[in-house]
N, C-alpha and C. Protein backbone atom coordinates (compact mmCIF):
# COMPACT_ATOMS: atom_id res chain seq x y z
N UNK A 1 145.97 66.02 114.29
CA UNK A 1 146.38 66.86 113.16
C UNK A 1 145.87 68.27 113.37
N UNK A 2 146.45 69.12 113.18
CA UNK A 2 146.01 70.61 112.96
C UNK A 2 144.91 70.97 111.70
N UNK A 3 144.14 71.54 112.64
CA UNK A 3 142.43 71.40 111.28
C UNK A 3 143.27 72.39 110.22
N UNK A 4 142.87 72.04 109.26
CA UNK A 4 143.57 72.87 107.67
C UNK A 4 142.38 74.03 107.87
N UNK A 5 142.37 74.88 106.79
CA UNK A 5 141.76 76.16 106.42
C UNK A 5 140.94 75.85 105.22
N UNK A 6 139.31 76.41 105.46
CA UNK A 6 138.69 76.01 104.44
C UNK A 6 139.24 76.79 103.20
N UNK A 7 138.81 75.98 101.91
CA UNK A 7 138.78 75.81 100.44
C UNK A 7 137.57 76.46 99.86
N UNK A 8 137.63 77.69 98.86
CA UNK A 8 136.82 78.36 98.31
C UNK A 8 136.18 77.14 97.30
N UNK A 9 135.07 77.05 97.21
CA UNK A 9 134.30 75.79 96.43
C UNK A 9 133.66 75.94 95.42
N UNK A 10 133.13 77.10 95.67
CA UNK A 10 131.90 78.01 94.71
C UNK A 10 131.07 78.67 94.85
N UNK A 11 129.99 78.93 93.83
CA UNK A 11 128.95 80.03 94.33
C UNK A 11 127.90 79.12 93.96
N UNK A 12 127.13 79.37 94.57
CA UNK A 12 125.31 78.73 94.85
C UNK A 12 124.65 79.65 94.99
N UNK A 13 123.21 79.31 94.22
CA UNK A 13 121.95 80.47 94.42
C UNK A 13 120.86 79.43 94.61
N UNK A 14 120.29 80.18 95.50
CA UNK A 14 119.53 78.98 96.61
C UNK A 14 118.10 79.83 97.15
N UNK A 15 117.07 79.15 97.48
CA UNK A 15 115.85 79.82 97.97
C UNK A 15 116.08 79.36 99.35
N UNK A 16 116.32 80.94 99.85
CA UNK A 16 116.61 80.41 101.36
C UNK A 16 114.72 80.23 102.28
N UNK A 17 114.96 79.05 102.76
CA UNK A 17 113.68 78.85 103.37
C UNK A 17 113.34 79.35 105.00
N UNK A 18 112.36 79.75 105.09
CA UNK A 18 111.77 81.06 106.23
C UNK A 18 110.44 79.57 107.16
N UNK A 19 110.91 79.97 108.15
CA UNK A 19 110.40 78.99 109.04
C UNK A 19 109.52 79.28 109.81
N UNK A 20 108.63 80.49 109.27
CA UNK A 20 107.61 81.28 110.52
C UNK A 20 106.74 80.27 109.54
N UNK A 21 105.58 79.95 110.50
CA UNK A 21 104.80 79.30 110.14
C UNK A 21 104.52 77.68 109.14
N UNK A 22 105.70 77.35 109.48
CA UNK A 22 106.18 75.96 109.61
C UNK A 22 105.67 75.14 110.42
N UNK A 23 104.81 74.35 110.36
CA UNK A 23 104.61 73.29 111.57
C UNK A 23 106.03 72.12 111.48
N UNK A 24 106.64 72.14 110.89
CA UNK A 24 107.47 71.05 111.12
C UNK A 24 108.51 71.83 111.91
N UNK A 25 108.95 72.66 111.03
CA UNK A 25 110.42 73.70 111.66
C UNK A 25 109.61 73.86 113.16
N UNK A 26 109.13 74.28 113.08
CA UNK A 26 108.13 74.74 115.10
C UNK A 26 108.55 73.87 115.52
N UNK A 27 108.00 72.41 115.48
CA UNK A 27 108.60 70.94 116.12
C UNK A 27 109.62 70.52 116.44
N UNK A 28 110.49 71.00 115.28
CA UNK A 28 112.11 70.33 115.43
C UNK A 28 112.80 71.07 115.11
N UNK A 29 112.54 72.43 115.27
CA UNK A 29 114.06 73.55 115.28
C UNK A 29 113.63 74.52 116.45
N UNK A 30 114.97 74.70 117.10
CA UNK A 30 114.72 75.79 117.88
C UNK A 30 114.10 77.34 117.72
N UNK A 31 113.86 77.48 118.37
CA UNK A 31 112.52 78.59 118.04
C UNK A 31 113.24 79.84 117.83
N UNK A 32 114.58 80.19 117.48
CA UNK A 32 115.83 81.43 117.03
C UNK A 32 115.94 81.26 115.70
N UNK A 33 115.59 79.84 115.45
CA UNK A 33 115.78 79.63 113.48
C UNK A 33 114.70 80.72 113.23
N UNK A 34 115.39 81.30 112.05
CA UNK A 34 114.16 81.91 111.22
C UNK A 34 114.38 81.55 109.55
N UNK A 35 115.52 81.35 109.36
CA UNK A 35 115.87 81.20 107.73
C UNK A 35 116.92 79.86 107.82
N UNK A 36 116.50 78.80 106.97
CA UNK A 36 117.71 77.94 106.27
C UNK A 36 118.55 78.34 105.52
N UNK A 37 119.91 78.24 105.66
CA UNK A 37 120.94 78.56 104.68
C UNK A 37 122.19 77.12 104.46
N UNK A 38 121.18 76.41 104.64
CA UNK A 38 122.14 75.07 104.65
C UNK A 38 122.68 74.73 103.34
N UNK A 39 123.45 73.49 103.47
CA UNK A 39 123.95 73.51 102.15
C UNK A 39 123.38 72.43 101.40
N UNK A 40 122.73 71.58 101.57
CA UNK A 40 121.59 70.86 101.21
C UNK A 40 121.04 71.55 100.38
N UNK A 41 120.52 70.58 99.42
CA UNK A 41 119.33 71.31 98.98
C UNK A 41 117.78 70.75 99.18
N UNK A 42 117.50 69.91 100.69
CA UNK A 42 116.61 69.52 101.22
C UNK A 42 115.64 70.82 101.36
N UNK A 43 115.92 71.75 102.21
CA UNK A 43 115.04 73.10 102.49
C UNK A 43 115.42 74.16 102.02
N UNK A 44 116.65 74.45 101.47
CA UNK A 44 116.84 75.55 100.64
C UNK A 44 117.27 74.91 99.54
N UNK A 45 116.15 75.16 98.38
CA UNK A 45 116.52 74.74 96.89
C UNK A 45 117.17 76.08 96.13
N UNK A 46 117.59 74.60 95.34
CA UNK A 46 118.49 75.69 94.38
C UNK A 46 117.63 75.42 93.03
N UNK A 47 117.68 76.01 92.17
CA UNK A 47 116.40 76.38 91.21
C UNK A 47 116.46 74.87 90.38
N UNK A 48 115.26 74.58 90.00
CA UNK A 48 115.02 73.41 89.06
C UNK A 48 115.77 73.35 87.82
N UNK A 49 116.74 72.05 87.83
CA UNK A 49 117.26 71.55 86.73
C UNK A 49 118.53 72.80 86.53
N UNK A 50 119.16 73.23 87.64
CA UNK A 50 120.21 74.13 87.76
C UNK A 50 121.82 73.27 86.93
N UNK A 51 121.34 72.13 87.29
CA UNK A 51 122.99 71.26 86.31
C UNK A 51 122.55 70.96 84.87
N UNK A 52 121.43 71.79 84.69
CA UNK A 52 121.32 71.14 83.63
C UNK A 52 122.26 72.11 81.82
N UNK A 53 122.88 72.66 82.61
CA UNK A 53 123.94 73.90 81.74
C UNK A 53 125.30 73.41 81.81
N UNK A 54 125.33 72.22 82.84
CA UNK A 54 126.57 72.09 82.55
C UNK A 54 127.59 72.22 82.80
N UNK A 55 127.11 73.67 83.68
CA UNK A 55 128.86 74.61 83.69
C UNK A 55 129.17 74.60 85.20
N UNK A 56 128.94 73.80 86.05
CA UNK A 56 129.18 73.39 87.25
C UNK A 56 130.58 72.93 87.57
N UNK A 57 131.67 73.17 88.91
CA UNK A 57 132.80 72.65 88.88
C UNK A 57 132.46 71.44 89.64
N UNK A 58 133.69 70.69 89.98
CA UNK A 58 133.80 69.17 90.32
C UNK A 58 133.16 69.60 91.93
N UNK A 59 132.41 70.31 92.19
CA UNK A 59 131.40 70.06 93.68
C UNK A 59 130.25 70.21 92.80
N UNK A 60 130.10 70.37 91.98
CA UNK A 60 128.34 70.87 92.02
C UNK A 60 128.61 72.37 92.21
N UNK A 61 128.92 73.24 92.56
CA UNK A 61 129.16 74.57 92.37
C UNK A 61 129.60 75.38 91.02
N UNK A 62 129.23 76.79 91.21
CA UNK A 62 129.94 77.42 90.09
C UNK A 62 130.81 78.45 90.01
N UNK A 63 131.74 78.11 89.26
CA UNK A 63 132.95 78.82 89.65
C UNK A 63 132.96 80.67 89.49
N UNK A 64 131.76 81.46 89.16
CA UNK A 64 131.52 82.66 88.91
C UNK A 64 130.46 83.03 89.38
N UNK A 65 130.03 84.23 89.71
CA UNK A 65 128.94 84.58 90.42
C UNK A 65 127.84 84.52 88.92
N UNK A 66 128.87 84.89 88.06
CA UNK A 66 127.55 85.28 86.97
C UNK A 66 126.97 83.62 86.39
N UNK A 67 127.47 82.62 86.11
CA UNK A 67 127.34 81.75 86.12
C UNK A 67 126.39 80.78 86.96
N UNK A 68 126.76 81.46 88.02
CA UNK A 68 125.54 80.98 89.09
C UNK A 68 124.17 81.73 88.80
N UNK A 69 124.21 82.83 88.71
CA UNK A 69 123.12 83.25 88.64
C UNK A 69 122.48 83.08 87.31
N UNK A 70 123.11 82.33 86.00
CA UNK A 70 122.23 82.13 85.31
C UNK A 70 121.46 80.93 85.15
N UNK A 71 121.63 79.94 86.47
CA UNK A 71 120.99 79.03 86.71
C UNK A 71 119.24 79.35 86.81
N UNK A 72 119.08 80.96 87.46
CA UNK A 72 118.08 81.48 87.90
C UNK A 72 116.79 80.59 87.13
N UNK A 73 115.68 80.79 87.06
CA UNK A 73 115.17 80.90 85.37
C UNK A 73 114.08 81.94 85.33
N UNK A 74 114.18 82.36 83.72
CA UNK A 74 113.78 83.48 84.05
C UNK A 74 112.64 84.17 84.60
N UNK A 75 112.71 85.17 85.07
CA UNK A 75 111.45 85.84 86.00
C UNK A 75 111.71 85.64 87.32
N UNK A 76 112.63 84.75 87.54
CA UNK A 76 112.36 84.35 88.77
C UNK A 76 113.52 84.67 90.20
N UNK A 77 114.08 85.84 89.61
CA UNK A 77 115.48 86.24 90.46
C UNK A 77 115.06 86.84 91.27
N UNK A 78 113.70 87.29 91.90
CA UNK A 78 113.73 87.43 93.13
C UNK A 78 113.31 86.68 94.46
N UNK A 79 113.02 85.14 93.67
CA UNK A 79 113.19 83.97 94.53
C UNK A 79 114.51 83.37 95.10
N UNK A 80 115.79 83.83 94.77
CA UNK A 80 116.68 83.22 95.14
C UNK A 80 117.81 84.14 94.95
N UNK A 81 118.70 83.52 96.55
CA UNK A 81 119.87 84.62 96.62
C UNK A 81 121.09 83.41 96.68
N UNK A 82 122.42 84.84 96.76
CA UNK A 82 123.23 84.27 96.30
C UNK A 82 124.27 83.87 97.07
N UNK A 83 125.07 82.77 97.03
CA UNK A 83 125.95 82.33 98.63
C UNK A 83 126.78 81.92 97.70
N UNK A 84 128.08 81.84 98.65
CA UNK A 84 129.38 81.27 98.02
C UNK A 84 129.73 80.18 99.24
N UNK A 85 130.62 79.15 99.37
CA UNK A 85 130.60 78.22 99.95
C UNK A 85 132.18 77.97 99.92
N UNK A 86 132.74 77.56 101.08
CA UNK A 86 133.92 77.00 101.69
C UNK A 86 133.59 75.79 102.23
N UNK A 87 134.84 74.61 102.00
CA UNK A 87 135.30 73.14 102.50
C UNK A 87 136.34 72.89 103.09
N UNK A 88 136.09 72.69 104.07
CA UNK A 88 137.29 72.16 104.65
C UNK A 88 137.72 70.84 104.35
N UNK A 89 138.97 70.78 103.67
CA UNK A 89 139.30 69.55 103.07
C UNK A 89 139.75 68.61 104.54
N UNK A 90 138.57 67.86 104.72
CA UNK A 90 138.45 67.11 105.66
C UNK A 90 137.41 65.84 105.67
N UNK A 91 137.60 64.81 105.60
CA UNK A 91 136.27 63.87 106.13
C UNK A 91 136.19 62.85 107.08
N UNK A 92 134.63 63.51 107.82
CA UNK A 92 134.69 62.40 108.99
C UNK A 92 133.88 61.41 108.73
N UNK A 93 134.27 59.99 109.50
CA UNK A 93 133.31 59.02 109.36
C UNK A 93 132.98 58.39 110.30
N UNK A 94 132.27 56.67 110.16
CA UNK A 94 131.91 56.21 111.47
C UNK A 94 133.25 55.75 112.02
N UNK A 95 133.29 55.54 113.16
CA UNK A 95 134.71 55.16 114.17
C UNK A 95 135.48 56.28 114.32
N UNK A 96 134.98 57.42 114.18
CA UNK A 96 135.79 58.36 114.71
C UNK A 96 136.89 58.36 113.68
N UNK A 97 136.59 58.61 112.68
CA UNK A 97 137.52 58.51 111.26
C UNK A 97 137.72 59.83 111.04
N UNK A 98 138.86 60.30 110.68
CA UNK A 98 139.12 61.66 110.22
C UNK A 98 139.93 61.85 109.22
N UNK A 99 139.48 61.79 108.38
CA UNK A 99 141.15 61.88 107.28
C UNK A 99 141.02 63.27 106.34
N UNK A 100 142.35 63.56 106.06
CA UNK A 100 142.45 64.71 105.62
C UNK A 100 142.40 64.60 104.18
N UNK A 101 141.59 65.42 102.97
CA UNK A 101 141.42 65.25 101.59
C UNK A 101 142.60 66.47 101.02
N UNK A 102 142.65 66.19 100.14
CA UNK A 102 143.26 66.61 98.50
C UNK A 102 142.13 67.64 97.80
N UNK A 103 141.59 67.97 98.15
CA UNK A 103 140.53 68.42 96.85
C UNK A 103 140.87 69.00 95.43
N UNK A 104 142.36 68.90 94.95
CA UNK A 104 142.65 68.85 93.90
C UNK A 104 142.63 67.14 92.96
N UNK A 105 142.68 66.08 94.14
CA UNK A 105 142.82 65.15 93.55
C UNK A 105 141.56 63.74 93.77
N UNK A 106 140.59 64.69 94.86
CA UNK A 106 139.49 63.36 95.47
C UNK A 106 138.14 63.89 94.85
N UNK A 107 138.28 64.88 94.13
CA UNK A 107 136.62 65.51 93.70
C UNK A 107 136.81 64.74 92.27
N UNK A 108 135.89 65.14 91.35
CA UNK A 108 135.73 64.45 90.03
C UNK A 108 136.28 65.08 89.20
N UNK A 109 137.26 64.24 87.97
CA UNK A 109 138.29 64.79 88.33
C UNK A 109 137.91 65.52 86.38
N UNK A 110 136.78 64.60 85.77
CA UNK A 110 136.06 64.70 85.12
C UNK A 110 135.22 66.15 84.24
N UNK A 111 135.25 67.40 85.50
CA UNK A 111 134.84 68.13 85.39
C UNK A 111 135.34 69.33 85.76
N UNK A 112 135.24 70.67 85.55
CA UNK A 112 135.92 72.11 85.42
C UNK A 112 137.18 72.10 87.16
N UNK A 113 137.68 72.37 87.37
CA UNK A 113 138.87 72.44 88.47
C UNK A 113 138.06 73.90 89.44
N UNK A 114 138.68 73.61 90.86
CA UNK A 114 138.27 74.61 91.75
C UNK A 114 138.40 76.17 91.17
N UNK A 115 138.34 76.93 91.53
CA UNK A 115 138.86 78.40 91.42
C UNK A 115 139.66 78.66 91.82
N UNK A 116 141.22 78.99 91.86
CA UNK A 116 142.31 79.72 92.68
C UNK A 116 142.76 80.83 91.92
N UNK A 117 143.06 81.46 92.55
CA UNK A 117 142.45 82.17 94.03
C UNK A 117 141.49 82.41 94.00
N UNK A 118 140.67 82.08 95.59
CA UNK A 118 139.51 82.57 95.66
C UNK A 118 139.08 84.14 95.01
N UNK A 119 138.07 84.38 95.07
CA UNK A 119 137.32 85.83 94.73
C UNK A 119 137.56 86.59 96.03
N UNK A 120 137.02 87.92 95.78
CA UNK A 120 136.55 89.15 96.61
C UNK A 120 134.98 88.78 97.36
N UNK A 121 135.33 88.57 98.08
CA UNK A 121 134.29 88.72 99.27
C UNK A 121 134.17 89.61 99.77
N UNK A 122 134.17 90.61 99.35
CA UNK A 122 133.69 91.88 100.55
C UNK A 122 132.09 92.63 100.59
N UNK A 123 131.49 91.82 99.14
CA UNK A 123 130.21 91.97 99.75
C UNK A 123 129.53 90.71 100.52
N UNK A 124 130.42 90.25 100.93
CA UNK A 124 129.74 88.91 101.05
C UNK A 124 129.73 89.06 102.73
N UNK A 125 128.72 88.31 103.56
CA UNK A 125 128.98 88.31 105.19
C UNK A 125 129.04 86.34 105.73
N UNK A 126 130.10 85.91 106.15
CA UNK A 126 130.60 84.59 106.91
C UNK A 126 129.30 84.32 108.04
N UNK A 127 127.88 83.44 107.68
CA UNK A 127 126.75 83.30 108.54
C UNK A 127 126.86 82.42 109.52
N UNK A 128 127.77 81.35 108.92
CA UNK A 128 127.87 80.09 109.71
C UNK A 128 128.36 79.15 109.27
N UNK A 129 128.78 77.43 109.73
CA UNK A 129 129.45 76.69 109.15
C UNK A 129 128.29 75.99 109.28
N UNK A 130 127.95 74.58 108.11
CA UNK A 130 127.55 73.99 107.88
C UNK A 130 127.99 72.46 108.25
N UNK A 131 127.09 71.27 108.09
CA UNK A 131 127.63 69.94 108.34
C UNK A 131 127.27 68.84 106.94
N UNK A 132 127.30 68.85 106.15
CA UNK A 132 126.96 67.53 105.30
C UNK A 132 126.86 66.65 104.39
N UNK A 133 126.88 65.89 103.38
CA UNK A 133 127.55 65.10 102.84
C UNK A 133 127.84 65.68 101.62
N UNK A 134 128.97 65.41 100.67
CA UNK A 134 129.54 66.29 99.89
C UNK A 134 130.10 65.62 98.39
N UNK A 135 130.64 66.15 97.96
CA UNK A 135 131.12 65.66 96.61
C UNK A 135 132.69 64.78 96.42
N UNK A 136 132.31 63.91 96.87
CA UNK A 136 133.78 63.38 97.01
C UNK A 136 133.70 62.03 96.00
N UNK A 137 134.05 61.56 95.67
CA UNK A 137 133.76 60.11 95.01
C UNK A 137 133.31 60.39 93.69
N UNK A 138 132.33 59.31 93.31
CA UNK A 138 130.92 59.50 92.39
C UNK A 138 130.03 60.80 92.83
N UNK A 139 130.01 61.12 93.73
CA UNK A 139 128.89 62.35 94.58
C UNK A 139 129.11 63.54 93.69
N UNK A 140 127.90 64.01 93.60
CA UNK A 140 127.98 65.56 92.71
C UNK A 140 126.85 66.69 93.52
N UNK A 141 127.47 67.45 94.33
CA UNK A 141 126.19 68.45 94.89
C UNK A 141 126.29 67.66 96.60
N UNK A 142 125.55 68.21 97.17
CA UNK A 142 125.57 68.05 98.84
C UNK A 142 124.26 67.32 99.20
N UNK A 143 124.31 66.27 100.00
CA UNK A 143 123.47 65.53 100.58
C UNK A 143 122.86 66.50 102.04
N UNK A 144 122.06 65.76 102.65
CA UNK A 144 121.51 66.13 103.64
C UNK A 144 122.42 67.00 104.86
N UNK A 145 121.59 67.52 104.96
CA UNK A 145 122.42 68.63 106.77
C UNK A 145 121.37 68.01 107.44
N UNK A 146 122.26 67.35 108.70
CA UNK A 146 121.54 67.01 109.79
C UNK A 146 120.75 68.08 110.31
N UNK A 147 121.74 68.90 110.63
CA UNK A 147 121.21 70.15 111.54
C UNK A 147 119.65 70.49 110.98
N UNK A 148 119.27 70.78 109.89
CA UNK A 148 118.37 71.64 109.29
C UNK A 148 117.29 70.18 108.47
N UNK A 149 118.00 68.96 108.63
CA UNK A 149 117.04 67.81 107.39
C UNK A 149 116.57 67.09 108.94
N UNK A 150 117.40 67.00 109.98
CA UNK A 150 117.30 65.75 110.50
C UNK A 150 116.76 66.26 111.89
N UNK A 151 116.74 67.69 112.26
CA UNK A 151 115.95 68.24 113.27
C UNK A 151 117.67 67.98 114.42
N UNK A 152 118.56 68.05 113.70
CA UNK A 152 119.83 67.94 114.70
C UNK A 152 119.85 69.50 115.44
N UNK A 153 119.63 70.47 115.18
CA UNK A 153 120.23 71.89 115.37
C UNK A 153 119.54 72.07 116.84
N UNK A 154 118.80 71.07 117.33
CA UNK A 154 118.13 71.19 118.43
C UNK A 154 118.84 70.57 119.64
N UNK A 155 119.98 69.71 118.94
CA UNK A 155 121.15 69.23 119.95
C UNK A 155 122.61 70.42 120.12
N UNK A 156 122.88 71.03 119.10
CA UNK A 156 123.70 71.75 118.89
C UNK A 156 123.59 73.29 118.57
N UNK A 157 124.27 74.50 119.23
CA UNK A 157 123.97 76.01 119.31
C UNK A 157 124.30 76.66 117.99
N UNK A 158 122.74 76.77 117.07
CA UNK A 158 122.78 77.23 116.00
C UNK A 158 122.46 78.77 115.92
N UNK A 159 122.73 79.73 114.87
CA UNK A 159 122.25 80.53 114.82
C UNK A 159 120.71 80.84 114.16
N UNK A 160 120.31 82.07 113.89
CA UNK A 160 119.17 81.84 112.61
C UNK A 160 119.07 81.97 111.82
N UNK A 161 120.46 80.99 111.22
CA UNK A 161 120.67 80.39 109.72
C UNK A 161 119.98 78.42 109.72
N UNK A 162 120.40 78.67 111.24
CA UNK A 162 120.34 77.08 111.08
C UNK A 162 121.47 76.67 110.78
N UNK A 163 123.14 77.56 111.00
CA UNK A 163 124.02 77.12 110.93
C UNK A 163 124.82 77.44 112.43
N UNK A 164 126.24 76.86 112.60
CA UNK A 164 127.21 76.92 113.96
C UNK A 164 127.91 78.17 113.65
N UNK A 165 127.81 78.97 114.41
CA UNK A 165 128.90 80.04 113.78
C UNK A 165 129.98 79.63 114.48
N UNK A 166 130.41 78.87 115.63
CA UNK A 166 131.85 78.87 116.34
C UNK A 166 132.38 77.37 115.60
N UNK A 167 133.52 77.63 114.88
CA UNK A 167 133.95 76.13 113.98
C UNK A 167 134.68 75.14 114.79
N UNK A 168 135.21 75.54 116.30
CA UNK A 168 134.98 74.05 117.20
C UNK A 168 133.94 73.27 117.45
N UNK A 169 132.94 74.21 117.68
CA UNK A 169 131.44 73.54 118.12
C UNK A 169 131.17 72.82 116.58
N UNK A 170 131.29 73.07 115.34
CA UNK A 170 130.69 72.95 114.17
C UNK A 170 131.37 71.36 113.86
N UNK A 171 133.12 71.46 114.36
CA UNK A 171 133.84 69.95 114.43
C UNK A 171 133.32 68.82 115.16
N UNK A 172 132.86 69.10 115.96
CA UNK A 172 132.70 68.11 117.78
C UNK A 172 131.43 67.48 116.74
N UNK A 173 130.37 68.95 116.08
CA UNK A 173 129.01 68.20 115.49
C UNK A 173 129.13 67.37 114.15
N UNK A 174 129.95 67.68 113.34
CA UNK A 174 130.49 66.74 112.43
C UNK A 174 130.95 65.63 112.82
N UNK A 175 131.78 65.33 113.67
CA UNK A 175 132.23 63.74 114.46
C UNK A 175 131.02 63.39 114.94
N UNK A 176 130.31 63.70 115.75
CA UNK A 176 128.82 63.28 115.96
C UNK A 176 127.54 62.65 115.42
N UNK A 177 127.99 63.54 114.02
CA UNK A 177 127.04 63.10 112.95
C UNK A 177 127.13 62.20 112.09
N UNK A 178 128.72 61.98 111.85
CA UNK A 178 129.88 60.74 111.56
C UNK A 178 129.69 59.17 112.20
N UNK A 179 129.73 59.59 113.64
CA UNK A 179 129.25 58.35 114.01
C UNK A 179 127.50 58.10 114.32
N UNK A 180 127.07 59.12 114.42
CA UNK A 180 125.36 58.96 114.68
C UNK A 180 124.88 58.22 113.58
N UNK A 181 125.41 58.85 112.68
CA UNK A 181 124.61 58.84 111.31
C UNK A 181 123.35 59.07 111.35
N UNK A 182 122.98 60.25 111.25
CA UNK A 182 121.40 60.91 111.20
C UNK A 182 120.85 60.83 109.82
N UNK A 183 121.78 60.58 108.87
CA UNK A 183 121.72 60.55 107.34
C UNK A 183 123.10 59.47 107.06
N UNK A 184 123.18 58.51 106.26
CA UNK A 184 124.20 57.87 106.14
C UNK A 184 125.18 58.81 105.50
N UNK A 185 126.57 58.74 106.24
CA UNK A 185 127.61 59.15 106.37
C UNK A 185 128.90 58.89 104.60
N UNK A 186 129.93 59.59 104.83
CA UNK A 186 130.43 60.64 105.36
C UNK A 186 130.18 61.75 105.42
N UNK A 187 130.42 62.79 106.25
CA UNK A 187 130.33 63.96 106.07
C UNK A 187 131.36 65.10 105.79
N UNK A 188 130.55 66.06 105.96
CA UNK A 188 132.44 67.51 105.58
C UNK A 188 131.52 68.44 106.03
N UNK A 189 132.53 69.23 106.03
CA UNK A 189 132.46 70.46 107.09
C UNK A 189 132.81 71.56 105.89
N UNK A 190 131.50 73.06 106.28
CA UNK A 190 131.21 73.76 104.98
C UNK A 190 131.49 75.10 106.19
N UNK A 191 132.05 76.63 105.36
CA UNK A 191 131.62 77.71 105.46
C UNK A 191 130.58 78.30 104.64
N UNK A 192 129.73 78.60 105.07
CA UNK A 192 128.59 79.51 104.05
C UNK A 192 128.94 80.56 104.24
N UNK A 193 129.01 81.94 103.11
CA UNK A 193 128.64 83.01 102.88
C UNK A 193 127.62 83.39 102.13
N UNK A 194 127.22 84.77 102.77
CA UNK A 194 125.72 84.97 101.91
C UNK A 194 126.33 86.52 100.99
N UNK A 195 125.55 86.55 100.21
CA UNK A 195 125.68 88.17 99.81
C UNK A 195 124.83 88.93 100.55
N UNK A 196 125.58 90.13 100.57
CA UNK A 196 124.63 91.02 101.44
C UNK A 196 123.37 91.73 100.19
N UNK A 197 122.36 91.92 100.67
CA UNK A 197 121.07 92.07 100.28
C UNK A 197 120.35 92.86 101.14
N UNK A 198 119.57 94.00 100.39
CA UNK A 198 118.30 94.55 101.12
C UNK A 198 117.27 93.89 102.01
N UNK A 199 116.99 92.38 101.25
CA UNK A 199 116.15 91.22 101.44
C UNK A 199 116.00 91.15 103.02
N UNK A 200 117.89 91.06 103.14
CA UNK A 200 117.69 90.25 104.57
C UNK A 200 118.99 90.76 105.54
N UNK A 201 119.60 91.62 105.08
CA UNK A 201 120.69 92.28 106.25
C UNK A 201 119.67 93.29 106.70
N UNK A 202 119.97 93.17 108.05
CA UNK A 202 119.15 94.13 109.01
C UNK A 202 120.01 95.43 109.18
């Protein structure tokens, strides 16, 4: 099948996690990581009790920047920045399973609808693609990233996001992780964007 084009999902505000002086990251990430931007919220959290407003769409995302950011709490907005997130309506599994999703009709169906048309991204910069388990089913919010939970990024050429920036290499590691299962499976395949920031654009 011809890979489809990722799906605008939402916006997330997330504490991106910094890996200097990490004894674990030292161990099991290549030594170019400097920041997590995964989509997990294993090492980059997203602020405590963030669903608890409610206003989340059928991923666990939110469909407005401002919305996202009032997950913040207060005082605390200069702990956490702000990313928007793409899906490729795709899922792989074990046996080399690939099937193509609906995401108008396989997310929950329960809760607020995607955004169309996407937003303006033009402050935004494309860091890397992501790998990991997602909102499909019962699921609400993103399970583990191999790459960045499971010490995978040390098999596969990450940047220092801790994400793939080339989205063949990012496929081959999704089927991989499908049948490995480094975290029980399925998985999906994510674009991250970050906002650009003083913080951390060089």
């Amino acid at each position: 099948m011809g890979f489809p084009s990722p799906i605008f999902i939402g916006f997330r505000v997330k504490q991106v996690h910094k890996t200097a002086g990490n004894e674990w990251d030292r161990d099991f990430l290549p030594a170019n990581v400097v920041e997590i931007c995964s989509m997990s919220d294993c090492r980059a959290h997203t602020p405590p009790n963030w669903d608890g407003c409610w206003r989340f769409n059928s991923t666990g995302c939110f469909n407005t920047e401002g919305i996202a950011l009032a997950a913040i709490p207060p005082g605390e907005s200069d702990l956490y920045e702000l990313f928007a997130c793409r899906m490729f309506p795709v899922e792989f599994s074990k046996g080399e399973q690939v099937r193509k999703l609906n995401l108008k009709t396989d997310l929950l169906s329960d809760l607020p609808p995607l955004t169309d048309p996407e937003p303006d991204f033009s402050s935004y910069v494309a860091i890397g693609h992501d790998i990991a388990g997602g909102p499909i089913g019962r699921c609400l919010g993103f399970s583990c990233s191999p790459l960045s939970c499971n010490g995978c990024a040390a098999d596969f050429p990450v940047n220092r996001y801790c994400l793939i920036e080339d989205l063949a290499l990012a496929v081959e590691a999704a089927k991989n992780f499908a049948e490995t299962e480094p975290e029980p499976g399925p998985y999906y395949l994510y674009e991250v964007l970050r906002k650009r920031s003083p913080r951390w654009m060089t």
